[in-house]
C-alpha atoms as a PDB file:
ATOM      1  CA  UNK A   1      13.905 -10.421   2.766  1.00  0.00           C
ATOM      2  CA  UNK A   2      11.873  -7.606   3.798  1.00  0.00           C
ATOM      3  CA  UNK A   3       8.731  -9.313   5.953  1.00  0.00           C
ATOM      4  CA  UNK A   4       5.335  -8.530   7.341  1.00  0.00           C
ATOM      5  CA  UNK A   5       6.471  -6.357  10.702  1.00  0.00           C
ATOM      6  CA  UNK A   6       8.568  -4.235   8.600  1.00  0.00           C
ATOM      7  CA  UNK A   7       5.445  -2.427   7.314  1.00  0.00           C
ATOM      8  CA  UNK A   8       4.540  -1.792  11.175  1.00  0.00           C
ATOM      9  CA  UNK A   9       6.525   1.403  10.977  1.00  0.00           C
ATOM     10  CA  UNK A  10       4.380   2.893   7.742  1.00  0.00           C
ATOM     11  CA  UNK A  11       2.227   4.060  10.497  1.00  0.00           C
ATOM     12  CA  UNK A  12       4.823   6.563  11.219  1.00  0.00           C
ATOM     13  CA  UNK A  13       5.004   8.510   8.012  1.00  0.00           C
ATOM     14  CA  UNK A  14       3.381  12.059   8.193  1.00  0.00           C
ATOM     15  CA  UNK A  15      -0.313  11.522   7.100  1.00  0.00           C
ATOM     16  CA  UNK A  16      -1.019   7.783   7.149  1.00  0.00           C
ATOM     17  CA  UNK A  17      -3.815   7.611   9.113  1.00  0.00           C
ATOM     18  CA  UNK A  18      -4.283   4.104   8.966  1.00  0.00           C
ATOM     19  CA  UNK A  19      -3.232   1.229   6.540  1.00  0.00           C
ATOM     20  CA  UNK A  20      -3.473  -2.485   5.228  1.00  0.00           C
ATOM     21  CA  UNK A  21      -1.499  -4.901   2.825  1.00  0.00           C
ATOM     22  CA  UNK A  22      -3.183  -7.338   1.593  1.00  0.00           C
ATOM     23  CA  UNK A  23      -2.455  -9.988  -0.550  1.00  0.00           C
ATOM     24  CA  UNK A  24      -4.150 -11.032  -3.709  1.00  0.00           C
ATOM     25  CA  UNK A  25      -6.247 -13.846  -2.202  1.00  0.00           C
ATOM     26  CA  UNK A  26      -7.795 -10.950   0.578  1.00  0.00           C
ATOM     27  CA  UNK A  27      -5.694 -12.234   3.284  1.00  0.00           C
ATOM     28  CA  UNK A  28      -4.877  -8.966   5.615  1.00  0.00           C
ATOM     29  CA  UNK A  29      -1.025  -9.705   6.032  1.00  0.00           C
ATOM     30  CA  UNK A  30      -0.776  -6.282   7.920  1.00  0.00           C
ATOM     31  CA  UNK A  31      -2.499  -3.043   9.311  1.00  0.00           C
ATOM     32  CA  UNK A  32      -4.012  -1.039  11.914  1.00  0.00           C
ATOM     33  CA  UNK A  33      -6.767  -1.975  13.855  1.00  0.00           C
ATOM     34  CA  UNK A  34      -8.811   1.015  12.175  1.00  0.00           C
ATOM     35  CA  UNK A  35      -9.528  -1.013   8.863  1.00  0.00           C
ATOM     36  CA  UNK A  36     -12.436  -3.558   9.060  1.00  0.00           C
ATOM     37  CA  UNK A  37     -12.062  -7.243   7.407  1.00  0.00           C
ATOM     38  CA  UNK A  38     -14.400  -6.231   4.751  1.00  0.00           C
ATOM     39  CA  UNK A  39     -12.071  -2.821   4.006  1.00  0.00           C
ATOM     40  CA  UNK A  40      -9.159  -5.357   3.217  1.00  0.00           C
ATOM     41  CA  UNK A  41     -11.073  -7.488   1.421  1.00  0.00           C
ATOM     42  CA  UNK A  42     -12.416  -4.676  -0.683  1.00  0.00           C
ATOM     43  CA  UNK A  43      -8.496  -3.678  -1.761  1.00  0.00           C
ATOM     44  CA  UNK A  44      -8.084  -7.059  -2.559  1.00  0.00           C
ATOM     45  CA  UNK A  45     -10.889  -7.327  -5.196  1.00  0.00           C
ATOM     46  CA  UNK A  46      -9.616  -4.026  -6.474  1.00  0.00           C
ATOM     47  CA  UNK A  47      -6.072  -5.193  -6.892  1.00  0.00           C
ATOM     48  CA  UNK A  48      -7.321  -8.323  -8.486  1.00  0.00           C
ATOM     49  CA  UNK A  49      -9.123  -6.149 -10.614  1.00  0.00           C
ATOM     50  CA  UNK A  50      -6.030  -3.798 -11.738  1.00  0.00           C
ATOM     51  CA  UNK A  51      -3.926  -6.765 -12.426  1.00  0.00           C
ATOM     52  CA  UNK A  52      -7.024  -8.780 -14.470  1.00  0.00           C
ATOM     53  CA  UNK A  53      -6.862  -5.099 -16.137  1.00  0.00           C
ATOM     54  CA  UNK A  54      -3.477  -4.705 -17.093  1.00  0.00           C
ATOM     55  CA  UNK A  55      -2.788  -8.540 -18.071  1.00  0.00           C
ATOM     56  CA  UNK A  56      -5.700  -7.626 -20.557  1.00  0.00           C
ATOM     57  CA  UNK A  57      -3.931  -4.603 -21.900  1.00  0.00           C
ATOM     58  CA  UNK A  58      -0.807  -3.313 -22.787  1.00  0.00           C
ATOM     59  CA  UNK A  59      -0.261  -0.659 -20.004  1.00  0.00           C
ATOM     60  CA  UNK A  60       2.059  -0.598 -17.037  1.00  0.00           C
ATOM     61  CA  UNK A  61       0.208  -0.548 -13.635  1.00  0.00           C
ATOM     62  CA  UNK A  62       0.023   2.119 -12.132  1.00  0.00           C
ATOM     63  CA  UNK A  63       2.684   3.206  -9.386  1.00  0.00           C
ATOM     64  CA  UNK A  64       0.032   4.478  -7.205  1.00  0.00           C
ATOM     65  CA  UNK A  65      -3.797   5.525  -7.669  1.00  0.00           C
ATOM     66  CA  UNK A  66      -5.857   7.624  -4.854  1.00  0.00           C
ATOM     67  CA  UNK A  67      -9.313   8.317  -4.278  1.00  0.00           C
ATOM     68  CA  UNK A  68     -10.339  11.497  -2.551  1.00  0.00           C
ATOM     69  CA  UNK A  69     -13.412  11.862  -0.623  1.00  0.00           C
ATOM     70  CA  UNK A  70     -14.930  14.206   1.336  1.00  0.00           C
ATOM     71  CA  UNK A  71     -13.460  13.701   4.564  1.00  0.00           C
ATOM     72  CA  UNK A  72     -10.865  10.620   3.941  1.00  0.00           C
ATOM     73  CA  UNK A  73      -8.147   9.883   1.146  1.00  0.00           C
ATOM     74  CA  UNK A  74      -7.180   6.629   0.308  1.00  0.00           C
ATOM     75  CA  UNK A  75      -3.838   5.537  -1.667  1.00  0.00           C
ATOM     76  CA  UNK A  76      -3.708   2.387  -2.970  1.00  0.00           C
ATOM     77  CA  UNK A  77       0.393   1.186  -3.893  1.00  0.00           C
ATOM     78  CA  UNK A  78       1.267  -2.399  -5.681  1.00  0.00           C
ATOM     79  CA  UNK A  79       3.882  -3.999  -3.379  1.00  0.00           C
ATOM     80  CA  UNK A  80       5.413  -7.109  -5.165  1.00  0.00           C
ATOM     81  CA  UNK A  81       2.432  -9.471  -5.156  1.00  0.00           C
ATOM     82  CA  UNK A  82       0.627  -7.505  -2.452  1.00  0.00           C
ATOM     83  CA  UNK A  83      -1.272  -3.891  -2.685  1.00  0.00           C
ATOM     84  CA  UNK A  84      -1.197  -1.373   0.141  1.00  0.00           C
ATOM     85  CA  UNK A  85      -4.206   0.749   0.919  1.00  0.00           C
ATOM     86  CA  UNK A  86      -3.250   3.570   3.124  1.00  0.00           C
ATOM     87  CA  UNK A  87      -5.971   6.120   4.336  1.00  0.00           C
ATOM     88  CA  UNK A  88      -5.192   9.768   5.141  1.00  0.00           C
ATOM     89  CA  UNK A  89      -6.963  12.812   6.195  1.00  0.00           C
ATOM     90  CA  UNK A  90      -8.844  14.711   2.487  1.00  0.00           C
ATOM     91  CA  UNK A  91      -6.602  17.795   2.912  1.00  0.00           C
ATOM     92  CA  UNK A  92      -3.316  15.954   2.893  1.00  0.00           C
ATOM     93  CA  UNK A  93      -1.413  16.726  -0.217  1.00  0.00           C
ATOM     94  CA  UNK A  94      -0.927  12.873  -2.019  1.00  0.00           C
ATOM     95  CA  UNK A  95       2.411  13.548  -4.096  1.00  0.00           C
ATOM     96  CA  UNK A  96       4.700  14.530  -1.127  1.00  0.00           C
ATOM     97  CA  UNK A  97       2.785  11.413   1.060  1.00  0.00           C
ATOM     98  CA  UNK A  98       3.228   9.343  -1.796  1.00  0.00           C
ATOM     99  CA  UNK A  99       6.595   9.851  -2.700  1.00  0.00           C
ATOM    100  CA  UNK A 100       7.615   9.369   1.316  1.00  0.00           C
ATOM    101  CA  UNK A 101       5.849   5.914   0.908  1.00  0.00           C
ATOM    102  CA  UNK A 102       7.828   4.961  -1.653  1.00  0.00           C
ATOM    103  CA  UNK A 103      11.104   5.808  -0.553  1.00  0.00           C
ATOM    104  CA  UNK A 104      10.059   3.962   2.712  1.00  0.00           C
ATOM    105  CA  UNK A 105       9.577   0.695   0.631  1.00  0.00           C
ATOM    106  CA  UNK A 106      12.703   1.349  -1.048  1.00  0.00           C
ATOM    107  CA  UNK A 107      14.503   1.867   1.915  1.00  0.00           C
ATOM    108  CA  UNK A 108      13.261  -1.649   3.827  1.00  0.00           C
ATOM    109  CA  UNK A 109      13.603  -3.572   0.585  1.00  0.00           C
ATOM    110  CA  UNK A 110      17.100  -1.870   0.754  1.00  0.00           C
ATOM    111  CA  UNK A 111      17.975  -2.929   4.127  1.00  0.00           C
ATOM    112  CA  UNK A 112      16.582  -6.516   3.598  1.00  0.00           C
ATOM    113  CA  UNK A 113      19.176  -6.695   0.350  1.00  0.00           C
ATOM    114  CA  UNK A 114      21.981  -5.172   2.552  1.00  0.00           C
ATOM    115  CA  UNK A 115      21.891  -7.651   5.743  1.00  0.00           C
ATOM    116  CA  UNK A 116      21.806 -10.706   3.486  1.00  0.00           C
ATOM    117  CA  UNK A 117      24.410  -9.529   1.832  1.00  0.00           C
ATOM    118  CA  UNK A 118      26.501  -9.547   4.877  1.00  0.00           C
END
């Protein structure tokens, strides 16, 4: 079972700045110390939001969505029943950071499955 301290090393991706995982309630399960309480609590009412939204309608959530500003990026990522709200510098590109995100989740969900397996 992947847990909490696995998401420690997300800092080390090229172009995470910062980040936070929250879970649906607004409890900050994990992050740097660069993201204020009310930060975390703001992805939580957004992911509350998106899910509100898509139990409404017939879409799929969205893998990913990002919000470019003048100076900062954010990312925002569903993660099981949590969302992820990673902040990067405006000029980083957001499909190659994205995509490197993902295939870190995949790969600690991955090694979670593996060692329980053994």
């Amino acid at each position: 079972m992947t847990t909490i301290l696995d998401f420690i090393k997300i800092a080390r991706i090229k172009g995470v700045d910062s980040y936070c995982l929250v879970a649906a309630d607004g409890r900050r399960m994990a992050g740097n110390t660069t993201h204020a309480d009310a930060f975390c609590g703001d992805l939580a009412r957004l992911a509350r939001e998106s899910a509100q939204a898509t139990e409404d309608t017939s879409f799929d959530p969205p893998e990913s969505l990002s919000i470019r500003g003048p100076e900062t990026s954010l990312i925002i990522i569903p993660v099981g029943g949590y969302t992820l709200g990673i902040t990067t510098a405006a000029e980083t590109p957001e499909g190659p950071l994205i995509n490197d995100v993902q295939a870190f989740l995949r790969r600690i969900r991955h090694q979670h499955t593996v060692s329980q397996k053994s």
